[in-house]
PDB file of N, CA and C in Angstrom:
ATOM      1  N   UNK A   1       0.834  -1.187   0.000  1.00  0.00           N
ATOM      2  CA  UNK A   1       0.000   0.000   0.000  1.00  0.00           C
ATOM      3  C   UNK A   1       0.883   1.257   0.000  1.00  0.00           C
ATOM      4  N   UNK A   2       0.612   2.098  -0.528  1.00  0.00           N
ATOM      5  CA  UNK A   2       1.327   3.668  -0.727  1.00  0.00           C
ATOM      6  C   UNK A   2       1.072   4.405   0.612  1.00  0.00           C
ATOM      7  N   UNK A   3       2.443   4.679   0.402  1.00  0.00           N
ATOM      8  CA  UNK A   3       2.438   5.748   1.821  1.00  0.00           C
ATOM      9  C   UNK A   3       2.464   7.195   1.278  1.00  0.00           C
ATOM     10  N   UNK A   4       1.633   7.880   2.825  1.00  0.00           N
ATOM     11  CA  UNK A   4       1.706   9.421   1.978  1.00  0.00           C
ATOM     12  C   UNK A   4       2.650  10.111   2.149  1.00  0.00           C
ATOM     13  N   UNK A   5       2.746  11.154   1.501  1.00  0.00           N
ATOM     14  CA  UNK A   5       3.959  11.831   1.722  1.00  0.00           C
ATOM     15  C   UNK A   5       4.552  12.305   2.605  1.00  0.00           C
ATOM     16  N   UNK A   6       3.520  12.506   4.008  1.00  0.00           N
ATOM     17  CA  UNK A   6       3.803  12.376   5.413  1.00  0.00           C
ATOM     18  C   UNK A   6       4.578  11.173   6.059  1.00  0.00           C
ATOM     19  N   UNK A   7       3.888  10.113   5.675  1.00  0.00           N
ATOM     20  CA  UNK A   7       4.112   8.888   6.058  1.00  0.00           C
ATOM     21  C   UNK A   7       5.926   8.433   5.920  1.00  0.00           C
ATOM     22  N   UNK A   8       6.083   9.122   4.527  1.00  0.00           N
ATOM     23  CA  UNK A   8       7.388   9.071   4.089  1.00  0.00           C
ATOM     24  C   UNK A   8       8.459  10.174   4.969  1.00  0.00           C
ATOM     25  N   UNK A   9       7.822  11.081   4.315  1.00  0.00           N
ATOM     26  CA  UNK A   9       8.473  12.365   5.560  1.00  0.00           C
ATOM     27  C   UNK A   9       9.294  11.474   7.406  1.00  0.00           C
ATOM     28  N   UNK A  10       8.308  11.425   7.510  1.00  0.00           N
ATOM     29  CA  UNK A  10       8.665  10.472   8.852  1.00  0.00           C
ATOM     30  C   UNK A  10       9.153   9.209   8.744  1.00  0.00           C
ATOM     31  N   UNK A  11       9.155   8.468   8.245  1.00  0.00           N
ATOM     32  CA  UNK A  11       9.762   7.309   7.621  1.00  0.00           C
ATOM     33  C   UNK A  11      11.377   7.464   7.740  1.00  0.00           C
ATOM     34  N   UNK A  12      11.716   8.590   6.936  1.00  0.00           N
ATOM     35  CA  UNK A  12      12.478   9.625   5.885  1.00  0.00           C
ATOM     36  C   UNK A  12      13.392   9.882   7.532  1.00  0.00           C
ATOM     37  N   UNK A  13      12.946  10.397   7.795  1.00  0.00           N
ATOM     38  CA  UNK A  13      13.408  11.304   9.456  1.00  0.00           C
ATOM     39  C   UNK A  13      14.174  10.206  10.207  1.00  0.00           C
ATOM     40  N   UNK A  14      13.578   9.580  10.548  1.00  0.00           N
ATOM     41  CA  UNK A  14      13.762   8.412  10.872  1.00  0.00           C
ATOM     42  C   UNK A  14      15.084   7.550  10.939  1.00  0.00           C
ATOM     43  N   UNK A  15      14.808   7.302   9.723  1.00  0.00           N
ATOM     44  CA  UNK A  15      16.710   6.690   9.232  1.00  0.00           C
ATOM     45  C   UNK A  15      17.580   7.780   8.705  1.00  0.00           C
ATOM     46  N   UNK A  16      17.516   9.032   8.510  1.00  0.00           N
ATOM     47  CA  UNK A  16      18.092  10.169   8.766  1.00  0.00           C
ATOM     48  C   UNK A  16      18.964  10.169  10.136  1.00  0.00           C
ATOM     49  N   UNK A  17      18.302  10.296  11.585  1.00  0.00           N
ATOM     50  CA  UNK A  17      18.160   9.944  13.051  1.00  0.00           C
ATOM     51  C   UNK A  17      19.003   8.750  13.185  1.00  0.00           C
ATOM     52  N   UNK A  18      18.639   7.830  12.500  1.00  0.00           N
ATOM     53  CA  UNK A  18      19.384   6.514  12.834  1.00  0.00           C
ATOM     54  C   UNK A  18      20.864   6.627  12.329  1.00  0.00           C
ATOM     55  N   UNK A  19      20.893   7.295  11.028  1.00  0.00           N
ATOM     56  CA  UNK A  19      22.588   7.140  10.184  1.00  0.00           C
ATOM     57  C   UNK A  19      23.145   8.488  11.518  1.00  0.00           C
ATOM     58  N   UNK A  20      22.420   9.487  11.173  1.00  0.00           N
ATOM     59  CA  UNK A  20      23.239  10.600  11.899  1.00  0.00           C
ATOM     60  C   UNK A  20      23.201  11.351  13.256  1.00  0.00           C
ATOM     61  N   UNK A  21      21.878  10.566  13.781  1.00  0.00           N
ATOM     62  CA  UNK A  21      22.026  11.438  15.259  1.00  0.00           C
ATOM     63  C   UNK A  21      21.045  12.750  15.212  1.00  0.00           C
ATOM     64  N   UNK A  22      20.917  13.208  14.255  1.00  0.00           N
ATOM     65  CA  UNK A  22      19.798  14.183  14.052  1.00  0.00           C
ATOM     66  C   UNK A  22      18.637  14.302  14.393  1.00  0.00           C
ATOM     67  N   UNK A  23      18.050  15.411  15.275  1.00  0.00           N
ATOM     68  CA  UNK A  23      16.636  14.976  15.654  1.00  0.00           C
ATOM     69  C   UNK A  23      15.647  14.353  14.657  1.00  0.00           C
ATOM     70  N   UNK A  24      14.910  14.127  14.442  1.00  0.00           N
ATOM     71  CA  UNK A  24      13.696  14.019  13.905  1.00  0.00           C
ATOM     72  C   UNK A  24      13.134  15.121  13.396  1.00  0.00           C
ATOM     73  N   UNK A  25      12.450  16.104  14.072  1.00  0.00           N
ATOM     74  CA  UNK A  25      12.071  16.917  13.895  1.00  0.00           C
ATOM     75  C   UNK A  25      12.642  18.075  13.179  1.00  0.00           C
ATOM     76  N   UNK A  26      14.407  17.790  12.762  1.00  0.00           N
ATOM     77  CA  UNK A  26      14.800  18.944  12.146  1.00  0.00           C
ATOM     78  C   UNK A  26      15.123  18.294  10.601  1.00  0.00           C
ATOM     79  N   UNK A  27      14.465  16.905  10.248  1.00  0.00           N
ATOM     80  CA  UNK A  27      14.383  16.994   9.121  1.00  0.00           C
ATOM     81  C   UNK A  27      12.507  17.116   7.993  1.00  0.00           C
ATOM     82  N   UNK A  28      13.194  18.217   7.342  1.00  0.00           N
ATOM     83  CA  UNK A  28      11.746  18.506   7.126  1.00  0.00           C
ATOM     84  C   UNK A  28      11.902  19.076   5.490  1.00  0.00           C
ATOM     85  N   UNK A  29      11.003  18.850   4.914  1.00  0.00           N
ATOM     86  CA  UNK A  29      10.980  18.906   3.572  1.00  0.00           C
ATOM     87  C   UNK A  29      11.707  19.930   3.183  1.00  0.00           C
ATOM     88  N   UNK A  30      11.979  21.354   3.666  1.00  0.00           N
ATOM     89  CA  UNK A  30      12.305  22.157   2.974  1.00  0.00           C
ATOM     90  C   UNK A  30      13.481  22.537   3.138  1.00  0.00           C
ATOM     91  N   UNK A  31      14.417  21.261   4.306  1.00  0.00           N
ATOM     92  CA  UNK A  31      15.817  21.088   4.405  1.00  0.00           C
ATOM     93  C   UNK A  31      16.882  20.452   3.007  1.00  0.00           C
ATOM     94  N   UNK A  32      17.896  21.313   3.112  1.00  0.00           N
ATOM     95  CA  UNK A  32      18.541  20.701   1.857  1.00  0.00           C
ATOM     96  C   UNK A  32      19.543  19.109   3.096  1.00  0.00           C
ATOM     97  N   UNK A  33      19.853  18.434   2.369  1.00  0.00           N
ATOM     98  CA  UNK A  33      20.688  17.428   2.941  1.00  0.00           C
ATOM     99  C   UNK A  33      22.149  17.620   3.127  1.00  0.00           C
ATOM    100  N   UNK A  34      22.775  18.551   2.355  1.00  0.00           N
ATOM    101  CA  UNK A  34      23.533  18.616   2.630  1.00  0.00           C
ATOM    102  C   UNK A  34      24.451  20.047   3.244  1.00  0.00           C
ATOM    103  N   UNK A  35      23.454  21.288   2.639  1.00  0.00           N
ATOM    104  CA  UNK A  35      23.764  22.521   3.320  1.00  0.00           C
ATOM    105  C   UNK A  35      23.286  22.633   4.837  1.00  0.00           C
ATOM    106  N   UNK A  36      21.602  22.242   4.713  1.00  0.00           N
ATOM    107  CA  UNK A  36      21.114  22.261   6.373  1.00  0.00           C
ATOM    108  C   UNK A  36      21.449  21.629   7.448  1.00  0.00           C
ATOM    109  N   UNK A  37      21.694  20.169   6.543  1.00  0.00           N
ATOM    110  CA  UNK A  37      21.583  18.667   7.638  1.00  0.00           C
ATOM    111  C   UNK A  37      22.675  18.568   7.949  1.00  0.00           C
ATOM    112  N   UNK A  38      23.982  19.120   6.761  1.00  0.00           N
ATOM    113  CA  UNK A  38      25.095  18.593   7.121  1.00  0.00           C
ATOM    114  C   UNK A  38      25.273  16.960   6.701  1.00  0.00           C
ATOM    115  N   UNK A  39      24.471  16.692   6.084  1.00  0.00           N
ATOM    116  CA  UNK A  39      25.074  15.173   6.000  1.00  0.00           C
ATOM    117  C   UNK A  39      25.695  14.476   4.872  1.00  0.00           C
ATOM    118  N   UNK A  40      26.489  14.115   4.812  1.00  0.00           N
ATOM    119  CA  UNK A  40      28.063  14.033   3.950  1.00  0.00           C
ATOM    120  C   UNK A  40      27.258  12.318   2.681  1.00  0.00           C
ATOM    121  N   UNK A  41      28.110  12.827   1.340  1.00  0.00           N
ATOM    122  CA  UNK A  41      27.759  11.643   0.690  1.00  0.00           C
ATOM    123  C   UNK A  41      27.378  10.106   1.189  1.00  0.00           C
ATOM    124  N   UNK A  42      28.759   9.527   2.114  1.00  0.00           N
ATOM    125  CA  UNK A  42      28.379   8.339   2.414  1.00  0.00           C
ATOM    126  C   UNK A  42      27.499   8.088   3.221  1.00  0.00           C
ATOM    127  N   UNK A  43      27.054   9.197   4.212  1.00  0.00           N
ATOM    128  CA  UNK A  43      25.686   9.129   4.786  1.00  0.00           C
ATOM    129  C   UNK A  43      24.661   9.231   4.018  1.00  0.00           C
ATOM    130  N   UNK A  44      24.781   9.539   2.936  1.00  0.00           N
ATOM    131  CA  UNK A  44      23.609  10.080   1.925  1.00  0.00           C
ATOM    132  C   UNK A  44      23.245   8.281   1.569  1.00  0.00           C
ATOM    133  N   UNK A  45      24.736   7.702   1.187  1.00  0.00           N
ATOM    134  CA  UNK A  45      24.213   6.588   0.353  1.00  0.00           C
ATOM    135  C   UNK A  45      23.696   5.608   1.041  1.00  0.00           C
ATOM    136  N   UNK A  46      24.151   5.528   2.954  1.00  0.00           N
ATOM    137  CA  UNK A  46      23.247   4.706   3.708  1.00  0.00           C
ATOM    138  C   UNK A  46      21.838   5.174   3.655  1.00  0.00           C
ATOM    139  N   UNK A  47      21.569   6.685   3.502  1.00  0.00           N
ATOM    140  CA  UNK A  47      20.124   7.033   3.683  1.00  0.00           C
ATOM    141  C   UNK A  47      19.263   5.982   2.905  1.00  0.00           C
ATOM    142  N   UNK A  48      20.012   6.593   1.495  1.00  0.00           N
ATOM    143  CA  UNK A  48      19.417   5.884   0.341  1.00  0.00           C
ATOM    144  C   UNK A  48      18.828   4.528   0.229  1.00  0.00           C
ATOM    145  N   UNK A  49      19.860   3.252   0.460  1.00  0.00           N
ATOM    146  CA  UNK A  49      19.496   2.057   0.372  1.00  0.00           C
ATOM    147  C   UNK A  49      18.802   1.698   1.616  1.00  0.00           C
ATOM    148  N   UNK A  50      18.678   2.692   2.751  1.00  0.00           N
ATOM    149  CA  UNK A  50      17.992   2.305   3.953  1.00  0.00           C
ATOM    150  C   UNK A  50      16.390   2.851   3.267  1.00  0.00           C
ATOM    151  N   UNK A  51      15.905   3.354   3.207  1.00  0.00           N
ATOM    152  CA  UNK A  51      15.263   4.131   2.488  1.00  0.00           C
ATOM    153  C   UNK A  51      14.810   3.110   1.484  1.00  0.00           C
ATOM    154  N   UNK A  52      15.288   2.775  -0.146  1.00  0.00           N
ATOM    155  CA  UNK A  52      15.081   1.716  -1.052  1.00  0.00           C
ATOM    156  C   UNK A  52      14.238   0.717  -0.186  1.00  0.00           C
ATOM    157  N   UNK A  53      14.664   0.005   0.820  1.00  0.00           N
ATOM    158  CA  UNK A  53      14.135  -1.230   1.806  1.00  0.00           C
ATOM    159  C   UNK A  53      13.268  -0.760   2.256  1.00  0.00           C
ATOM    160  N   UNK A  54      13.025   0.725   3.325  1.00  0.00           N
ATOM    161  CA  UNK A  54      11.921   0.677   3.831  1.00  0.00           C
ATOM    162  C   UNK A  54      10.743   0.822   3.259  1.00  0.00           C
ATOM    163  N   UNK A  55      10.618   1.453   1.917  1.00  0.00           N
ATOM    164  CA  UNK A  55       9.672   2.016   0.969  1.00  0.00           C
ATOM    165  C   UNK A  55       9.388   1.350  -0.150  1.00  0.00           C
ATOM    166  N   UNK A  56      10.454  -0.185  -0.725  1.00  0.00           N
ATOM    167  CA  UNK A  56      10.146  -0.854  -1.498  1.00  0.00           C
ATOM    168  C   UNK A  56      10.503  -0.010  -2.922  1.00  0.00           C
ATOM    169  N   UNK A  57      11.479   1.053  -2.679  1.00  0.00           N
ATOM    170  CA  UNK A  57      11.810   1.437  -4.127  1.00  0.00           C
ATOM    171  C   UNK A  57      12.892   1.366  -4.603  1.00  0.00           C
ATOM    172  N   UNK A  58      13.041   1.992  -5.842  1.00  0.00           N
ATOM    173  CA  UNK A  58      14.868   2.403  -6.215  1.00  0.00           C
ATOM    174  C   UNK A  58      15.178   3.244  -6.621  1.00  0.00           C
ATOM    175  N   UNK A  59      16.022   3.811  -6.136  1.00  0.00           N
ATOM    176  CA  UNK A  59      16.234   5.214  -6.478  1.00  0.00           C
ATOM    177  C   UNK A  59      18.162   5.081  -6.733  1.00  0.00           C
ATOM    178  N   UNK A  60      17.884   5.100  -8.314  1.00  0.00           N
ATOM    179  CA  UNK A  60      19.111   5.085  -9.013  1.00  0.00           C
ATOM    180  C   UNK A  60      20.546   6.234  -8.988  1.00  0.00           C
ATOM    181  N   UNK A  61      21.507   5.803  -8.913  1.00  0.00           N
ATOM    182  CA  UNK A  61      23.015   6.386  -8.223  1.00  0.00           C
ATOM    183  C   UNK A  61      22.751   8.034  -9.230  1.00  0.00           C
ATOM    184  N   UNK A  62      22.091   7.792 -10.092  1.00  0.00           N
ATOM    185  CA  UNK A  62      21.950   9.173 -11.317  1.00  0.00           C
ATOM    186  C   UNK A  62      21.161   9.972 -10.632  1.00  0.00           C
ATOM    187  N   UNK A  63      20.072   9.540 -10.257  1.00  0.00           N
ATOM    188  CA  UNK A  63      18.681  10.065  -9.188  1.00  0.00           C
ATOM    189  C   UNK A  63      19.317  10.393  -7.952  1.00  0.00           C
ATOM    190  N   UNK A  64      20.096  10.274  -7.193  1.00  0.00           N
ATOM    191  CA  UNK A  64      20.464  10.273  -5.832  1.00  0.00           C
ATOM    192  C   UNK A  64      21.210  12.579  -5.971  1.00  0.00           C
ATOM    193  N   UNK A  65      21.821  12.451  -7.099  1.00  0.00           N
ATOM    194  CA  UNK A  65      22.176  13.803  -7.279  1.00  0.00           C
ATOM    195  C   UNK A  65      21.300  14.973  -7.601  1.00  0.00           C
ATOM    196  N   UNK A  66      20.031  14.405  -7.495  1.00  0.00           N
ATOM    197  CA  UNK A  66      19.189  15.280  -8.044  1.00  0.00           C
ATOM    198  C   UNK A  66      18.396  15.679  -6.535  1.00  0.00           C
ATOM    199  N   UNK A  67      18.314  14.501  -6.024  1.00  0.00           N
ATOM    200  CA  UNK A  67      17.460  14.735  -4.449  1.00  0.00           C
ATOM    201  C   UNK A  67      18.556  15.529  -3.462  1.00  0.00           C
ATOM    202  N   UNK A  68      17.973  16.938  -3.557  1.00  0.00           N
ATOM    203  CA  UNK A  68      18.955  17.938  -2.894  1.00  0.00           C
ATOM    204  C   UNK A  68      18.239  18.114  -1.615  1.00  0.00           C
ATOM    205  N   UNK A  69      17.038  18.278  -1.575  1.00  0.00           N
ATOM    206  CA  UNK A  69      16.518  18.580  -0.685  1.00  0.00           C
ATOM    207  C   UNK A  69      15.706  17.473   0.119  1.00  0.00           C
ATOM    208  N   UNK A  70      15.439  17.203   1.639  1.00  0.00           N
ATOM    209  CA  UNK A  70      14.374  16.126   1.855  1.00  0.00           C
ATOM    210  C   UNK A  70      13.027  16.105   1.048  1.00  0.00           C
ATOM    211  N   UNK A  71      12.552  17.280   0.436  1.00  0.00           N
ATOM    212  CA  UNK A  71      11.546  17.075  -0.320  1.00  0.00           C
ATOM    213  C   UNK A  71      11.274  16.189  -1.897  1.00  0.00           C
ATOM    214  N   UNK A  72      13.087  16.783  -2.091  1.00  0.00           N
ATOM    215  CA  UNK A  72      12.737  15.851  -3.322  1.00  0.00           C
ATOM    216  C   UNK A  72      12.518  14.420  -3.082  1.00  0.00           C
ATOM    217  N   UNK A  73      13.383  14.095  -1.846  1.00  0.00           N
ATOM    218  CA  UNK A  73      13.318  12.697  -1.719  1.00  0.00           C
ATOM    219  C   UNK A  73      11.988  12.135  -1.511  1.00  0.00           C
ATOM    220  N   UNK A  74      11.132  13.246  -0.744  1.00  0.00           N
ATOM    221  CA  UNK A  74      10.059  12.488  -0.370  1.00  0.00           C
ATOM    222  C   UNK A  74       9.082  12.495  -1.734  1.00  0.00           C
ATOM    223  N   UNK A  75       8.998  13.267  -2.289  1.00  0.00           N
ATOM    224  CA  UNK A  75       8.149  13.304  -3.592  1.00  0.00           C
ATOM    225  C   UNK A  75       8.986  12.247  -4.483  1.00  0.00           C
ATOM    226  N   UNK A  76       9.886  11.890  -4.823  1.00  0.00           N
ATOM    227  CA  UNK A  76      10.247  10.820  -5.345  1.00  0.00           C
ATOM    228  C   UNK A  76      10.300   9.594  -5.174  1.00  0.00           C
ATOM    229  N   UNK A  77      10.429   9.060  -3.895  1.00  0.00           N
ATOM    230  CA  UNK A  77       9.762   8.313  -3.606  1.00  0.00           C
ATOM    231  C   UNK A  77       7.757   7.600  -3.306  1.00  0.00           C
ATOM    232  N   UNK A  78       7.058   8.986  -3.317  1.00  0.00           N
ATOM    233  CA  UNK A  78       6.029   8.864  -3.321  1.00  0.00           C
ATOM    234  C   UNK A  78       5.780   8.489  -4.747  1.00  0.00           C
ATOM    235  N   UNK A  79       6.296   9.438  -5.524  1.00  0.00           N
ATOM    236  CA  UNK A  79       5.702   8.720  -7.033  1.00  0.00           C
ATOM    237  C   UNK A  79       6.584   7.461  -7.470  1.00  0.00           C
ATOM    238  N   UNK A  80       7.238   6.711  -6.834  1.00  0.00           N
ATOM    239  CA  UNK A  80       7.781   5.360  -7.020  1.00  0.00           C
ATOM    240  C   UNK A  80       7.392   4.387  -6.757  1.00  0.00           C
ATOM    241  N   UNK A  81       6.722   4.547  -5.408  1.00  0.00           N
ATOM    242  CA  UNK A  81       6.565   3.081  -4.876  1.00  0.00           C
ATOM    243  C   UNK A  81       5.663   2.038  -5.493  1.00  0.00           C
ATOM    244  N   UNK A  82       5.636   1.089  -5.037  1.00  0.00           N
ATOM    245  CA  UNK A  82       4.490   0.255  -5.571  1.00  0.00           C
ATOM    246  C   UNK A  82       3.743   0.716  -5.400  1.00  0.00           C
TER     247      UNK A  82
END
């Protein structure tokens, strides 16, 4: 079943929190990942495949440069999933 874009959002936060220690609450759509969050490529690429598993998608090494912000991620993954 599709999660909403909330659902993801928090999802999203989540293993954000888990790779880096970051509250929860300070990741939020209109954070960039790497100017706001601070969080460095190879954290990016645990996000990623943690992320792929929890949501059942894929989000390709070409795609990963484009998701600048938590929003893109979450809108990209919303229009992915099963």
């Amino acid at each position: 079943m599709a999660q909403s874009e909330q659902e993801i959002l928090e999802g999203l936060a989540e293993i954000v929190n888990e790779e880096t220690g970051l509250p929860t609450d300070s990741v939020q759509a209109d954070k960039s990942f790497t100017e706001d969050l601070d969080i460095d490529s190879l954290s990016m690429m645990t996000i990623v495949v943690n992320a792929e598993e929890k949501f059942g998608v894929r989000i390709p090494d070409d795609e990963v440069k484009n998701l600048t912000t938590v929003g893109d991620a979450v809108s990209f993954i919303a229009k992915n999933q099963g």
